[in-house]
N, C-alpha and C. Protein backbone atom coordinates (compact mmCIF):
# COMPACT_ATOMS: atom_id res chain seq x y z
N UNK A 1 0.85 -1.18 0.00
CA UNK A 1 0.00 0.00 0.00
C UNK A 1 0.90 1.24 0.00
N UNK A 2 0.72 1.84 -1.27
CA UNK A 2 1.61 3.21 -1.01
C UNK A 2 1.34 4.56 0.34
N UNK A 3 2.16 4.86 0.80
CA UNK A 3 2.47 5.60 2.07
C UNK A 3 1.78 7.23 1.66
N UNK A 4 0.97 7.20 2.69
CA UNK A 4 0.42 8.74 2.39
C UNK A 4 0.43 9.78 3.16
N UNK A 5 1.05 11.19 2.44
CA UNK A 5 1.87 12.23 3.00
C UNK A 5 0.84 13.26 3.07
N UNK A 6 0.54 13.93 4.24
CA UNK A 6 -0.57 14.76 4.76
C UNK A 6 -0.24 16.18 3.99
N UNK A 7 -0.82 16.43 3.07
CA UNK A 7 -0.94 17.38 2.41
C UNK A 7 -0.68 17.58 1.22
N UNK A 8 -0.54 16.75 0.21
CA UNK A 8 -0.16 16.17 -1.27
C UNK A 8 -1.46 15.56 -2.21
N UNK A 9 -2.70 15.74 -1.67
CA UNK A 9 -4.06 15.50 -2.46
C UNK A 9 -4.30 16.36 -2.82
N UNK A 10 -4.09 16.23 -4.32
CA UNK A 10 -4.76 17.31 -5.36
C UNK A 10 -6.30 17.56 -5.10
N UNK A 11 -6.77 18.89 -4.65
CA UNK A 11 -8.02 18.95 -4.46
C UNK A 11 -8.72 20.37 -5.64
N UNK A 12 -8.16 20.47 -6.60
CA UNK A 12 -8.89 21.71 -6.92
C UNK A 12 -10.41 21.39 -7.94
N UNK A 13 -10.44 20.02 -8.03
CA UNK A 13 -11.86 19.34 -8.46
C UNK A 13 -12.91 19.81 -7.15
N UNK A 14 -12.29 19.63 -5.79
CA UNK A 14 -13.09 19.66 -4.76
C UNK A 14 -13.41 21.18 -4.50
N UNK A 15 -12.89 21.81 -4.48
CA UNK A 15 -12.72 23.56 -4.25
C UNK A 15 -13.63 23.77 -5.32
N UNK A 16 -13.37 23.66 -7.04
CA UNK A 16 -14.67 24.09 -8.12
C UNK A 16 -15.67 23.55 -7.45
N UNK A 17 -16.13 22.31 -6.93
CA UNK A 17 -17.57 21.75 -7.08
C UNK A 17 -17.86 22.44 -5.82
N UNK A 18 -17.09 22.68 -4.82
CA UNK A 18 -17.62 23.59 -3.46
C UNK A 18 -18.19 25.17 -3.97
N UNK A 19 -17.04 25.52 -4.87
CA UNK A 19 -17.30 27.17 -4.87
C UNK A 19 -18.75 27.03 -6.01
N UNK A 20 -19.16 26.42 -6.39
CA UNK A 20 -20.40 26.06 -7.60
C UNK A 20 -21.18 25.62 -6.70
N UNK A 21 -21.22 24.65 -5.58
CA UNK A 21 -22.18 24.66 -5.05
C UNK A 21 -22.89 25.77 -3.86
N UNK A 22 -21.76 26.77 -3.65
CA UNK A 22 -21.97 27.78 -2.73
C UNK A 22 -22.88 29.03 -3.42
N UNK A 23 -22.26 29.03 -5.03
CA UNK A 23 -22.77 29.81 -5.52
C UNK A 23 -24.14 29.91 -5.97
N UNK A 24 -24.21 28.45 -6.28
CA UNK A 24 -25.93 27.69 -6.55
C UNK A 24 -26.47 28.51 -5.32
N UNK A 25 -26.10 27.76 -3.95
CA UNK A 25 -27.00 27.91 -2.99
C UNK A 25 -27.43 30.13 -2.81
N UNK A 26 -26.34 30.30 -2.79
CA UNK A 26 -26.58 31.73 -2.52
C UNK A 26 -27.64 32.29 -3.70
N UNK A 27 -27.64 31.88 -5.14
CA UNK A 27 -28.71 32.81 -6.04
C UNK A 27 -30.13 31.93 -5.95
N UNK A 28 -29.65 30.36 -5.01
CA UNK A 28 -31.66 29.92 -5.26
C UNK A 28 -31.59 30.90 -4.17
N UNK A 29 -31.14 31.06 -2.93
CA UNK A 29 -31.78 31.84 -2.10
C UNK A 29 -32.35 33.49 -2.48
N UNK A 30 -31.34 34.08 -3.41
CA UNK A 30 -31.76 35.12 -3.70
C UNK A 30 -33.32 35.27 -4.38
N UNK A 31 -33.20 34.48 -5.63
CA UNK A 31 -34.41 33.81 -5.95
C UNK A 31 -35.95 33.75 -5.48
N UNK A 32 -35.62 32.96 -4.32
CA UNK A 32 -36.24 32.50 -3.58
C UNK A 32 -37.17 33.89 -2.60
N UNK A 33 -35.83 34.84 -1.89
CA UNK A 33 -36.65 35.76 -1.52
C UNK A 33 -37.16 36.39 -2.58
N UNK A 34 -37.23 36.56 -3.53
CA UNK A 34 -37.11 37.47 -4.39
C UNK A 34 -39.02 37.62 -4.72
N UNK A 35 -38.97 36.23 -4.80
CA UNK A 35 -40.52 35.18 -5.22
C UNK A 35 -41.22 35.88 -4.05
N UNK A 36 -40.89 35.86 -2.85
CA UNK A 36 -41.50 35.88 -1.37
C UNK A 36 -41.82 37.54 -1.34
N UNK A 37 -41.15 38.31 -1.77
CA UNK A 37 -41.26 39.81 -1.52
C UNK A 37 -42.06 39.93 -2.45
N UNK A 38 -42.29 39.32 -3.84
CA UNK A 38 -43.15 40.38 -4.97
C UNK A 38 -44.34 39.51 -4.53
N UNK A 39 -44.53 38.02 -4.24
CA UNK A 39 -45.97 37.68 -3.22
C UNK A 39 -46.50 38.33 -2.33
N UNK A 40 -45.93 38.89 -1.39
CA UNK A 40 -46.52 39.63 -0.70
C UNK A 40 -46.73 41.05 -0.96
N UNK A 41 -46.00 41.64 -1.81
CA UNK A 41 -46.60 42.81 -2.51
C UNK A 41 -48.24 42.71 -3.34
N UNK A 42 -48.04 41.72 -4.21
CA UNK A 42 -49.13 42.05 -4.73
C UNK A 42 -50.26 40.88 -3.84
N UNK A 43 -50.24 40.93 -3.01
CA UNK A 43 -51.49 40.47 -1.60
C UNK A 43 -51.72 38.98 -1.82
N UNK A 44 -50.46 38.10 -2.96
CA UNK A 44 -51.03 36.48 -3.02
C UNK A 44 -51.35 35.83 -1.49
């Protein structure tokens, strides 16, 4: 079994799919209020 050295895992696959999923999450939320404020404007 090759010997494994604490800090030598290529991670920048993991960092894109984090910073893409952070970014997802932050615009459904924007979204999301977005839906919620013009509902309650017009009295749904």
């Amino acid at each position: 079994m090759a010997e494994h050295v604490h800090g030598t895992m290529e991670t920048s696959a993991q960092e894109k799919t984090y910073a893409g999923f952070v970014a997802t999450t932050k615009w459904s939320v924007i979204v999301i209020l977005a839906i919620l404020v013009f509902l309650a404007l017009v009295g749904a």
